[in-house]
C-alpha atoms as a PDB file:
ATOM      1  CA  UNK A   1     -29.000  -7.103  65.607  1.00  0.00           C
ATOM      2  CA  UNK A   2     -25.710  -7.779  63.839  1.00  0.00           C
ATOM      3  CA  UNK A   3     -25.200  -9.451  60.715  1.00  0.00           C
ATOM      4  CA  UNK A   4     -23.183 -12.836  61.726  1.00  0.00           C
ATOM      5  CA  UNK A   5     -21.002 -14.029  58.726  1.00  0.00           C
ATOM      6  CA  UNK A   6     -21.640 -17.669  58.137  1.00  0.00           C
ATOM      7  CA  UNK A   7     -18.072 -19.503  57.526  1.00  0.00           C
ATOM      8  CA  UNK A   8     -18.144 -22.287  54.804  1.00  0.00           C
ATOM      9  CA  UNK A   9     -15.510 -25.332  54.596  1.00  0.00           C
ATOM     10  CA  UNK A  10     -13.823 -27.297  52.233  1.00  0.00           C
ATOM     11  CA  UNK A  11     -15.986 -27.170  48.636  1.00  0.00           C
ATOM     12  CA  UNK A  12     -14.191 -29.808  46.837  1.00  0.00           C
ATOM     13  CA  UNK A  13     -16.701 -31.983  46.897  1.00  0.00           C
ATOM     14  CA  UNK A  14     -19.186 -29.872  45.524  1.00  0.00           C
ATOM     15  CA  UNK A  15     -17.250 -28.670  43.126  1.00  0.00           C
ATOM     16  CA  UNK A  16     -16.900 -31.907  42.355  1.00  0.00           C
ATOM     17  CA  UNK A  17     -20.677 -32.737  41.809  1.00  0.00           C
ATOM     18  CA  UNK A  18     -21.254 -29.818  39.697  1.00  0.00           C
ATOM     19  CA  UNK A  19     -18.522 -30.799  37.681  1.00  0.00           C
ATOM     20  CA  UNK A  20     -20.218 -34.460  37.116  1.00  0.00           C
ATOM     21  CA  UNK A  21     -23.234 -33.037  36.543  1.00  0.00           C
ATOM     22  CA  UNK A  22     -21.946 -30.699  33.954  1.00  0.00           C
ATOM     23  CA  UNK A  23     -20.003 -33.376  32.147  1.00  0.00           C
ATOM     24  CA  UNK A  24     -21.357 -36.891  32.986  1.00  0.00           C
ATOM     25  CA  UNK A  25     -24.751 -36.841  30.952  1.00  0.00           C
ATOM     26  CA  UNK A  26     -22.855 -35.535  27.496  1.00  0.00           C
ATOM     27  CA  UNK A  27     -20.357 -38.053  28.439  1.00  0.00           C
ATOM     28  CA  UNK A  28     -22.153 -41.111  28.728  1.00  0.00           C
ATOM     29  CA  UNK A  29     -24.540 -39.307  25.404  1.00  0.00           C
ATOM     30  CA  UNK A  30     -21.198 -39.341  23.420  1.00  0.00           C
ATOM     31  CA  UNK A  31     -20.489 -43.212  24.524  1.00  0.00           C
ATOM     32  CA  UNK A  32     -23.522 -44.231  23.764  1.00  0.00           C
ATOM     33  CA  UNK A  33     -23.422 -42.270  20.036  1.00  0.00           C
ATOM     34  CA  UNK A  34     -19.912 -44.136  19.263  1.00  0.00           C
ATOM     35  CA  UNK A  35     -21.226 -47.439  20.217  1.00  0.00           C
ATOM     36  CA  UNK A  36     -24.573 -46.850  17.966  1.00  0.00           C
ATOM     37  CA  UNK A  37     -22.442 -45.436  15.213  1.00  0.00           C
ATOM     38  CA  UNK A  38     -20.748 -48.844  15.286  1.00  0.00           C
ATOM     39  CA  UNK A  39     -23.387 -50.820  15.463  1.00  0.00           C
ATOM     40  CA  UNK A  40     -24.235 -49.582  11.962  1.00  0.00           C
ATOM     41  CA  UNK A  41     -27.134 -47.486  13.515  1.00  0.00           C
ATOM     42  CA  UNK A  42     -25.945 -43.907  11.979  1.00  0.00           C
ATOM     43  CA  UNK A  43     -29.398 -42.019  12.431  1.00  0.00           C
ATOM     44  CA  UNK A  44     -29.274 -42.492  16.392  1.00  0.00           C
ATOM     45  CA  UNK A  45     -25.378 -42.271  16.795  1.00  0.00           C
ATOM     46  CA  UNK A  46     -25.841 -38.908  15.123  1.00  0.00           C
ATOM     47  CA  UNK A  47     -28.564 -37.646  17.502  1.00  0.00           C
ATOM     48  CA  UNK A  48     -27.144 -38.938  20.358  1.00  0.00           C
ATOM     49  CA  UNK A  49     -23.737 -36.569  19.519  1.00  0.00           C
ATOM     50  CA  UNK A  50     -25.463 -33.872  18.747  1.00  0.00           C
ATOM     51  CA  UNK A  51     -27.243 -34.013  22.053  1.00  0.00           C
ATOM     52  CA  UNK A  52     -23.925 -34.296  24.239  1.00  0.00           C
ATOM     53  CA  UNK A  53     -22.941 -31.403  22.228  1.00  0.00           C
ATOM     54  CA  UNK A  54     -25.775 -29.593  22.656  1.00  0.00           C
ATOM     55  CA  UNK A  55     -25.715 -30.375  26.760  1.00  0.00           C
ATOM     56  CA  UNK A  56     -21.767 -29.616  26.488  1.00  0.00           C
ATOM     57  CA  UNK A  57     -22.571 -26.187  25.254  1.00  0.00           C
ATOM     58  CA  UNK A  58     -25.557 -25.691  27.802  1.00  0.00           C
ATOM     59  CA  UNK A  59     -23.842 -26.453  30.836  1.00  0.00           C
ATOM     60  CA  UNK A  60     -20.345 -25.197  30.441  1.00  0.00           C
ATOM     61  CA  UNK A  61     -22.145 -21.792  29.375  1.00  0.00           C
ATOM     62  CA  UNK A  62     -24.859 -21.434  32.621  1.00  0.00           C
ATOM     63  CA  UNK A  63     -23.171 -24.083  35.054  1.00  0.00           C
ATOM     64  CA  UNK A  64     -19.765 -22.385  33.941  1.00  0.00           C
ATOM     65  CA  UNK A  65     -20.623 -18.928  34.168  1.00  0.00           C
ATOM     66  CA  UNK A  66     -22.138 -19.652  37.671  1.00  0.00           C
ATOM     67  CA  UNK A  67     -19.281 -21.351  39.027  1.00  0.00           C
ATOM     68  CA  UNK A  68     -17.009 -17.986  38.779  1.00  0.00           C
END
């Protein structure tokens, strides 16, 4: 038995989803935190920063580092 080598196509589009799934969820976080700040709600605007930054951090380090 030999070992066939499986051939893969274009990857943009995953690329693509990982990319959206890295990014969208801190993005629409750090929307919703402006919008609260303005809305004179400080206590929630703050938390819902810090969590985009906190999901930033997460998934650029393991989705990043999985991606090379």
């Amino acid at each position: 038995m030999s070992i066939i080598p499986l051939e893969v196509g274009n990857l943009d589009g995953l690329f693509a989803f990982l990319l959206l799934i890295m990014i969208g969820p801190a993005l629409l976080l750090g929307i919703a935190g402006i919008i609260l700040l303005a809305n004179k709600k400080k206590r929630s605007g703050k938390i819902c920063l810090i969590l985009a930054g906190v999901y930033l951090l997460i998934s650029f380090g393991i989705c990043g580092s999985m991606m090379l």
